[in-house]
C-alpha atoms as a PDB file:
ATOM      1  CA  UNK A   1       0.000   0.000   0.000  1.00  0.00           C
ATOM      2  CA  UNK A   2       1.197   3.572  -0.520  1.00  0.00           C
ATOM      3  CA  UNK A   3       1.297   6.267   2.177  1.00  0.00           C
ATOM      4  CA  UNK A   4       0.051   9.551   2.091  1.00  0.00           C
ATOM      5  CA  UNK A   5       3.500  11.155   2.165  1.00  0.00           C
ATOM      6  CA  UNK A   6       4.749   8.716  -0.972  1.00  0.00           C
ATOM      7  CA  UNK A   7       1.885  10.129  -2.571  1.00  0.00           C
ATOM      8  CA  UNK A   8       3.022  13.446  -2.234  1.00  0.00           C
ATOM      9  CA  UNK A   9       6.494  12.902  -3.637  1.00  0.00           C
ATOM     10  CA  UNK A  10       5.073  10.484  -6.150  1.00  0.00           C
ATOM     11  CA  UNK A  11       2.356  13.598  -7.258  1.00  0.00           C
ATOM     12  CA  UNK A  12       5.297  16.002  -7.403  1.00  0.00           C
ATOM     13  CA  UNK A  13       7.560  13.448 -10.033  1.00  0.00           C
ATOM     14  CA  UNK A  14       4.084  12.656 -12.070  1.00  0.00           C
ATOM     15  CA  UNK A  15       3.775  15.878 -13.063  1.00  0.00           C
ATOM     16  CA  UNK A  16       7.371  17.211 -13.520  1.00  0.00           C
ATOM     17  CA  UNK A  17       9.937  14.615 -13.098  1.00  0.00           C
ATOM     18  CA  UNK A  18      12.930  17.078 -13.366  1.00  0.00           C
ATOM     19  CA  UNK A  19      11.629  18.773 -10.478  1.00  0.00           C
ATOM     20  CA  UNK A  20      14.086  18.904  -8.096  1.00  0.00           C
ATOM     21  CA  UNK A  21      14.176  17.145  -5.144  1.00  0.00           C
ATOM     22  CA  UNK A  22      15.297  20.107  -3.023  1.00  0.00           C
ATOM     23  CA  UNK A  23      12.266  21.987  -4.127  1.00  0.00           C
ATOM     24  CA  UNK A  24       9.700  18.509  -3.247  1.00  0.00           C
ATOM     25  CA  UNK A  25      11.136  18.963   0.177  1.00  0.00           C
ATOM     26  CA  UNK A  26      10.536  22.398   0.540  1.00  0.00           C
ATOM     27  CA  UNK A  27       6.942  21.900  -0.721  1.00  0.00           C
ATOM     28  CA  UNK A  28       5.741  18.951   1.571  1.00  0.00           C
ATOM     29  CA  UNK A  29       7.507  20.035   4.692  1.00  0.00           C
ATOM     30  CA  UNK A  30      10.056  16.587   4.853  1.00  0.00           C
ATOM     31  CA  UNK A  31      13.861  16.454   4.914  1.00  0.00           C
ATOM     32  CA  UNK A  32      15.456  15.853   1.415  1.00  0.00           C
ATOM     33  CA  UNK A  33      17.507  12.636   2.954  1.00  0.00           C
ATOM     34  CA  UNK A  34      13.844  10.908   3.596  1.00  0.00           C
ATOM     35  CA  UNK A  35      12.663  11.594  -0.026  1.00  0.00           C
ATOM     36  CA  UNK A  36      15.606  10.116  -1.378  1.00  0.00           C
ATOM     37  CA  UNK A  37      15.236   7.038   1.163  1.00  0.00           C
ATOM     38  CA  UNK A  38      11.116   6.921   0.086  1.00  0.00           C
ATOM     39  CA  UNK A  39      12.187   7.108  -3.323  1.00  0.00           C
ATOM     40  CA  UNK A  40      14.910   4.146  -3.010  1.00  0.00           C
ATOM     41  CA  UNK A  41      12.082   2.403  -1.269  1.00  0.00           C
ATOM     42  CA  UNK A  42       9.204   3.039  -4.123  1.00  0.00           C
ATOM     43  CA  UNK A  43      11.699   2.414  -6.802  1.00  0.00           C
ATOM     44  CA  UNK A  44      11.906  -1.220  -5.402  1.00  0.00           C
ATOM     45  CA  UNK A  45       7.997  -1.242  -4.253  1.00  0.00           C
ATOM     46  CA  UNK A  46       6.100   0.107  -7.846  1.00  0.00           C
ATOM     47  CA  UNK A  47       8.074   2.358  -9.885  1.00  0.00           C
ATOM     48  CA  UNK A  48       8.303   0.461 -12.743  1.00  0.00           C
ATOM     49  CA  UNK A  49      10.973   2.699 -14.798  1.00  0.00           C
ATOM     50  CA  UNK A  50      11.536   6.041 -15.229  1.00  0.00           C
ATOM     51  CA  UNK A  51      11.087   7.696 -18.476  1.00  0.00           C
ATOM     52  CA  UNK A  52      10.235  10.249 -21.212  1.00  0.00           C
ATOM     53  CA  UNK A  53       6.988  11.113 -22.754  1.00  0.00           C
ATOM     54  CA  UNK A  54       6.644  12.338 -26.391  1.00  0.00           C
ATOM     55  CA  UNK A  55       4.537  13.722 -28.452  1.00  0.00           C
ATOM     56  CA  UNK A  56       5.021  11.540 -31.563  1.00  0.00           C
ATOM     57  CA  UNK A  57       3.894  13.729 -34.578  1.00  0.00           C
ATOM     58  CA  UNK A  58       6.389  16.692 -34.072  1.00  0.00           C
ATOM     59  CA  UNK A  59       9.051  13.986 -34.059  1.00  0.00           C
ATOM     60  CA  UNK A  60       7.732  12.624 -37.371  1.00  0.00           C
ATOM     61  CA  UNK A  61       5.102   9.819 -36.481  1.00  0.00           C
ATOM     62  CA  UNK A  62       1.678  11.540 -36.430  1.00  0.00           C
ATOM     63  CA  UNK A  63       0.337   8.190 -37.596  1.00  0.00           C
ATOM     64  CA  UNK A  64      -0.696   7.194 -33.759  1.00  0.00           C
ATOM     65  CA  UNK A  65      -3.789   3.841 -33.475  1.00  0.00           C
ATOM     66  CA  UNK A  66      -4.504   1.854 -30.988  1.00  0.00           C
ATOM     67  CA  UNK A  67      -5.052  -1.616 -32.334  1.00  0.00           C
ATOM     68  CA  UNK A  68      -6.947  -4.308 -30.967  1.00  0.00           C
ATOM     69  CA  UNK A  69      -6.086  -8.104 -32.005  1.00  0.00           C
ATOM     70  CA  UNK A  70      -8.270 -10.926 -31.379  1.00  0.00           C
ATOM     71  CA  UNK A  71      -5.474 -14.016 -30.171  1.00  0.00           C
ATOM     72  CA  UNK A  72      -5.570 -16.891 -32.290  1.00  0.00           C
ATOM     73  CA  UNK A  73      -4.489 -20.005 -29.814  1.00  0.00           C
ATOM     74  CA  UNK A  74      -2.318 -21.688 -33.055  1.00  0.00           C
ATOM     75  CA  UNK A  75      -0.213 -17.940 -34.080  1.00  0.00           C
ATOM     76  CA  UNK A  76      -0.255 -16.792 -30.308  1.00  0.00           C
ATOM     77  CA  UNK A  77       3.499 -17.432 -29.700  1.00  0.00           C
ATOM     78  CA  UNK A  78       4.784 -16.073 -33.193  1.00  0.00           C
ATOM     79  CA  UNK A  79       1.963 -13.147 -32.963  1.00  0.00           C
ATOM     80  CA  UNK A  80       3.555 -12.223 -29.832  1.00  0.00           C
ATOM     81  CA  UNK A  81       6.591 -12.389 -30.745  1.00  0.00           C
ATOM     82  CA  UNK A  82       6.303 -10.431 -33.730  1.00  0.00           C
ATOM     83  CA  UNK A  83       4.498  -7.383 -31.794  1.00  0.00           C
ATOM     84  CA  UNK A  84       7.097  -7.591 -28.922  1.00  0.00           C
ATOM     85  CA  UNK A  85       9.998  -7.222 -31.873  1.00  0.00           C
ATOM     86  CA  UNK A  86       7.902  -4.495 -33.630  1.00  0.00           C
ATOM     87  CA  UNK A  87       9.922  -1.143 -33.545  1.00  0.00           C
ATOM     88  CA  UNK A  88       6.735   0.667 -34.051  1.00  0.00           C
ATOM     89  CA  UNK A  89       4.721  -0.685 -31.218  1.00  0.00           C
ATOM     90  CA  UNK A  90       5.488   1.953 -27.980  1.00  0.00           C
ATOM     91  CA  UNK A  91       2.793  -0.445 -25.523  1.00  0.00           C
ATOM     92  CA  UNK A  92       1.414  -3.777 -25.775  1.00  0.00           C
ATOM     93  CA  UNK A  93      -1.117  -5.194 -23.381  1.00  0.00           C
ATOM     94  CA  UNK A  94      -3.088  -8.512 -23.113  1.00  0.00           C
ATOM     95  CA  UNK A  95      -6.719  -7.471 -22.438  1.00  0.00           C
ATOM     96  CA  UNK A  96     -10.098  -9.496 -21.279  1.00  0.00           C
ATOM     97  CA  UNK A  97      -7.716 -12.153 -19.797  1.00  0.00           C
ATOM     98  CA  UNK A  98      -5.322 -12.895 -22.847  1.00  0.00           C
ATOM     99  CA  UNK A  99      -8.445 -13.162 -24.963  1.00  0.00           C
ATOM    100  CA  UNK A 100      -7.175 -10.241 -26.930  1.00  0.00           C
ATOM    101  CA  UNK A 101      -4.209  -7.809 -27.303  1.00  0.00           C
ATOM    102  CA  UNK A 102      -4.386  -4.136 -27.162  1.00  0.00           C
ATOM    103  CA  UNK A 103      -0.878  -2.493 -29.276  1.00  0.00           C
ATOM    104  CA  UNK A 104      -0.227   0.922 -29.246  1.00  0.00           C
ATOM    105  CA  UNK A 105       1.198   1.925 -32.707  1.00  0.00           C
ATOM    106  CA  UNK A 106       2.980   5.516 -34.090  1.00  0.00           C
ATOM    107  CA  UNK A 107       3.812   5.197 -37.568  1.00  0.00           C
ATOM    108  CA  UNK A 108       5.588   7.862 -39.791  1.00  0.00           C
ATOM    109  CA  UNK A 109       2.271   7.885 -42.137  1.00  0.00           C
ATOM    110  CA  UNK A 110      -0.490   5.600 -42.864  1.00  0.00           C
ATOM    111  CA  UNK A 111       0.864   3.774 -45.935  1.00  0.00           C
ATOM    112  CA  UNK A 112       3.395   2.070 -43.141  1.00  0.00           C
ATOM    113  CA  UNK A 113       0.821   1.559 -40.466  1.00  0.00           C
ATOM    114  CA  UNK A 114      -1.598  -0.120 -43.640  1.00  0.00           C
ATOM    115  CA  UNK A 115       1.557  -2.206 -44.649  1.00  0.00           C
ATOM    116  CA  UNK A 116       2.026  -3.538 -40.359  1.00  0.00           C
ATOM    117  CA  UNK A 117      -2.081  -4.260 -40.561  1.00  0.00           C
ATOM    118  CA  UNK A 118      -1.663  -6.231 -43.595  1.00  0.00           C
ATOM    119  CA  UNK A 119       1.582  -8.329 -42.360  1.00  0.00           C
ATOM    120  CA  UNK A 120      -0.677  -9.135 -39.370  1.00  0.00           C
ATOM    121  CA  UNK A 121      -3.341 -10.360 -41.476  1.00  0.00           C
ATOM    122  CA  UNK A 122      -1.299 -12.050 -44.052  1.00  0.00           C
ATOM    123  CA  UNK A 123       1.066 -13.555 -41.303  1.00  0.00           C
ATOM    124  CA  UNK A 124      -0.710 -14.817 -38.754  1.00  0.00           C
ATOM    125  CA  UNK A 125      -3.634 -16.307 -38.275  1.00  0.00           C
ATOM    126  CA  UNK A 126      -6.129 -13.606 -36.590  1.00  0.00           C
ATOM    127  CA  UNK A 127     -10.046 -13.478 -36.450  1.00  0.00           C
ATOM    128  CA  UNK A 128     -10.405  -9.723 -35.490  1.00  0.00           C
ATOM    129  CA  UNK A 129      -8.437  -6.149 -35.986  1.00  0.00           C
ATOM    130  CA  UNK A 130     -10.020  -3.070 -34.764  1.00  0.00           C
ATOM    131  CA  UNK A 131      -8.228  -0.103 -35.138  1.00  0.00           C
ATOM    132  CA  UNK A 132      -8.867   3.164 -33.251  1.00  0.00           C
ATOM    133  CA  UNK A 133      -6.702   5.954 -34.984  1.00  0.00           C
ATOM    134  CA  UNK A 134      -5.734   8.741 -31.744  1.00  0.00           C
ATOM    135  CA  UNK A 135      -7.315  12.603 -33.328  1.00  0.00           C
ATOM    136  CA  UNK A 136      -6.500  14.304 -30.527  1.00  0.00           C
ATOM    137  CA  UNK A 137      -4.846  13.203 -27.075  1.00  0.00           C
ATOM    138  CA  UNK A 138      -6.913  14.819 -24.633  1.00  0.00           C
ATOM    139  CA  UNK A 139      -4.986  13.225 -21.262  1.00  0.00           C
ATOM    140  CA  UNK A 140      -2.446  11.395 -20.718  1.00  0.00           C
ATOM    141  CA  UNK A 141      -0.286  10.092 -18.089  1.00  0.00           C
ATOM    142  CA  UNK A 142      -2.211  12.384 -15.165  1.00  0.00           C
ATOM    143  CA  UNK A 143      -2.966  10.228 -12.851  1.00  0.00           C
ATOM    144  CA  UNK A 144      -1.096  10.874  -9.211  1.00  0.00           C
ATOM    145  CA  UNK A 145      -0.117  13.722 -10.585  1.00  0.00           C
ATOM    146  CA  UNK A 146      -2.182  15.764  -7.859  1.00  0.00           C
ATOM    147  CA  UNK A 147      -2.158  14.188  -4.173  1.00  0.00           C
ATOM    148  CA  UNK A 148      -5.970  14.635  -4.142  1.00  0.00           C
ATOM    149  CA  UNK A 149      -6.362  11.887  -6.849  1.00  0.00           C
ATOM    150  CA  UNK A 150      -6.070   9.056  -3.859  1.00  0.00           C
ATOM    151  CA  UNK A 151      -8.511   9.599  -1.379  1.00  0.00           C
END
């Protein structure tokens, strides 16, 4: 379970994670030594990585879908495979308990994200594709970003 002081630090990294620690300290009243030792701790607790987040189409890949794949039990280990490899899949998730997998896809335009849809198709053996091509991201990554989100 998380405490109601790791939330505070947690909020603080959420929604600037250059911030600097100094200034966290200063902000929730606690010694810089203990965030460092609470972060330590979270890190091995439920941090799962730190990292950047981009917005793909002013680096070139406005082609952004979420696709959803029904699992075929005979292509399941080569299906997952080839999403795992696949250099334009940024998240992959099994969904409705391995039933189905959910891929996040940026592409540079939609002639290559066609051409990936087709080599799933034509590759292995699949019953269902939806795709849901992203318009607009409206929110993203927000959560814990405010301590009031946990009650």
């Amino acid at each position: 379970m998380i405490t109601k002081k790791d939330v505070e630090i947690i909020s603080h990294l959420r929604s600037n994670s250059r911030k600097k620690i100094t200034k966290i300290a200063e902000s929730i009243n606690m010694p810089v030594t203990t965030i460092y030792d609470r972060l330590r701790n979270a890190e091995r607790r439920f941090i799962d990585k730190h990292t950047t987040l981009l917005d793909f189409s002013k680096i070139g890949y406005p082609v952004h879908s979420h696709v959803v794949v029904d699992v075929n039990k005979e292509s399941k280990e080569g299906l997952y495979n080839f999403l795992l490899g696949h250099s334009n899949i940024n998240s992959l998730y099994k969904i409705n308990y391995g039933e189905k997998l959910l891929c996040e896809t940026v592409f540079k335009n939609i002639d290559d994200f066609e051409s990936f849809i087709e080599s799933l198709e034509k590759d292995h053996i699949v019953s269902n594709i939806q795709v849901h091509h992203i318009s607009e991201q409206l929110r993203k990554e927000d959560f814990l970003t405010d301590v009031n989100h946990i009650n």
